[in-house]
Protein backbone atom coordinates (compact mmCIF):
# COMPACT_ATOMS: atom_id res chain seq x y z
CA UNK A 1 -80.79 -20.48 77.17
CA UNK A 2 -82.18 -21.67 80.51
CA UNK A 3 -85.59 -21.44 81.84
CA UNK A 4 -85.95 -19.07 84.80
CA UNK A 5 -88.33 -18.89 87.40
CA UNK A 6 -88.84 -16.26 89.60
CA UNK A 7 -90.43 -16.52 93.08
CA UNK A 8 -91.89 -13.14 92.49
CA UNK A 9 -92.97 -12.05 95.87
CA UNK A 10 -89.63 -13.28 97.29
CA UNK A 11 -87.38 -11.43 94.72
CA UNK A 12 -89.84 -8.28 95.05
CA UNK A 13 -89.81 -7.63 98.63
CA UNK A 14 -85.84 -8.53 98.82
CA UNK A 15 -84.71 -5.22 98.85
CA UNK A 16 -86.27 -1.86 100.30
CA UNK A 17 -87.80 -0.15 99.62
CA UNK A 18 -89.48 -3.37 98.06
CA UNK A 19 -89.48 -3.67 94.09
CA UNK A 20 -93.25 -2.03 92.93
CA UNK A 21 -95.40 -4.99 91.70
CA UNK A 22 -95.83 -3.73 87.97
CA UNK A 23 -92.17 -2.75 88.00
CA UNK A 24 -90.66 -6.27 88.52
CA UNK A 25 -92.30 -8.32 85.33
CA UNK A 26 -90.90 -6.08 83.07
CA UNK A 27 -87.78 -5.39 85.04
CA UNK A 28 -87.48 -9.32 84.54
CA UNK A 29 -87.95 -9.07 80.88
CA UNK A 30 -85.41 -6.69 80.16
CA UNK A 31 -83.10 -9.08 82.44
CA UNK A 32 -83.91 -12.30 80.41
CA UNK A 33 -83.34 -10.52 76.87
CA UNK A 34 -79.78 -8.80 78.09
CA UNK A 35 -78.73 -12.62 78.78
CA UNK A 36 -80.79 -14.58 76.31
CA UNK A 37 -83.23 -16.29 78.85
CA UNK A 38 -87.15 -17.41 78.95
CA UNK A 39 -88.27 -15.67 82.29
CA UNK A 40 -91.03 -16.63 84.08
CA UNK A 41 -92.44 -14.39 86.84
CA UNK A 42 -94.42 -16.67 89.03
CA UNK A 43 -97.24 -15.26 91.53
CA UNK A 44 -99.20 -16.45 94.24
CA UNK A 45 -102.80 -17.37 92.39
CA UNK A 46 -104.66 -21.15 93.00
CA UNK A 47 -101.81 -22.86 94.47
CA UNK A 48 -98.91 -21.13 95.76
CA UNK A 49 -96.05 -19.92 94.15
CA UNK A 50 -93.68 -22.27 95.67
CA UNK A 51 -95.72 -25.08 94.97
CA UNK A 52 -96.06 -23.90 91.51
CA UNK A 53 -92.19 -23.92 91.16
CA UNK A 54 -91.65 -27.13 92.52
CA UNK A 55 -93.99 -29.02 89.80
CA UNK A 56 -92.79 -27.11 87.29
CA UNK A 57 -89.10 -27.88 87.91
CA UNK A 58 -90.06 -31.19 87.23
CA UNK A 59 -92.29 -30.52 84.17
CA UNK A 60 -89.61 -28.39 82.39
CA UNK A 61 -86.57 -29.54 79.93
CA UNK A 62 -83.34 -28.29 81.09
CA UNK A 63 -81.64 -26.07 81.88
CA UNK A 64 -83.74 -24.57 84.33
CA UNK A 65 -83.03 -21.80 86.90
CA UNK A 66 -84.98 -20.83 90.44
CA UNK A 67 -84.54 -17.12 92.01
CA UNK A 68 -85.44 -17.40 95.24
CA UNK A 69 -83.91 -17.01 98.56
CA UNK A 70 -86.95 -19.01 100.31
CA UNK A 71 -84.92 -21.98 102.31
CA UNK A 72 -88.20 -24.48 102.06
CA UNK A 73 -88.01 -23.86 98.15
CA UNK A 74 -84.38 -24.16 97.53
CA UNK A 75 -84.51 -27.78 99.21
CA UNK A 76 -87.27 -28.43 97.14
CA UNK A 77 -86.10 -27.65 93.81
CA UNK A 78 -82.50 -28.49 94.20
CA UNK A 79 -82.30 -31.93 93.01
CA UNK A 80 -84.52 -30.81 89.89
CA UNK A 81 -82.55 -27.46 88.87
CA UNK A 82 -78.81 -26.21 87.21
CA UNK A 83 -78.95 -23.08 89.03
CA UNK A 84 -80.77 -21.33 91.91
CA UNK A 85 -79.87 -17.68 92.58
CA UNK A 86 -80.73 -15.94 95.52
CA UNK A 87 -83.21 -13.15 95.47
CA UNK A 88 -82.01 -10.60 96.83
CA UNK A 89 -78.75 -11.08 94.54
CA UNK A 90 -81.41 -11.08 91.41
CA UNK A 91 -83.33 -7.90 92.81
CA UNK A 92 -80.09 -5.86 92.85
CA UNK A 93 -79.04 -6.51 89.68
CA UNK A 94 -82.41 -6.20 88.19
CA UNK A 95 -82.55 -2.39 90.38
CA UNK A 96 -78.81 -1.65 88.82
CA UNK A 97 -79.69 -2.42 85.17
């Protein structure tokens, strides 16, 4: 099981028409139980959401995933993560389950 974090507003507006806001947690949900994964949707609140990624990469135990297709976070993160998927990639299949 890996840890997967989800640069929400990325993944969201990745397709169009973009993925409805209370649509995509859920959407997620249904995604990490179909493959056995603890998803975490992560949002823009007191820090930013890529910030918040970045420190938690660090924080968590492996294996840990990022979804994003943000270029900034990707070089941030990749030292720290197994597995970063692109966003887009992620918001089709969560569309086509």
């Amino acid at each position: 099981m890996a840890i997967v974090l989800i640069d929400a507003e990325n993944v969201r507006r990745s397709t169009w028409p973009n993925i409805p806001k209370d649509e995509l947690e859920p959407r997620c949900a249904a995604w990490a139980k179909l493959h056995g994964h603890d998803v975490r949707v992560i949002w823009e609140s007191g820090e930013t959401a890529d910030d918040r990624i970045a420190r938690e990469v660090r924080e968590l135990e492996a294996p840990v995933w990022v979804v994003t297709s943000d270029r900034a976070l990707r070089e941030r993160v990749e030292a720290h993560v197994d597995r970063i998927l692109g966003g887009g990639s992620f918001a089709r299949e969560l569309l086509a389950a």
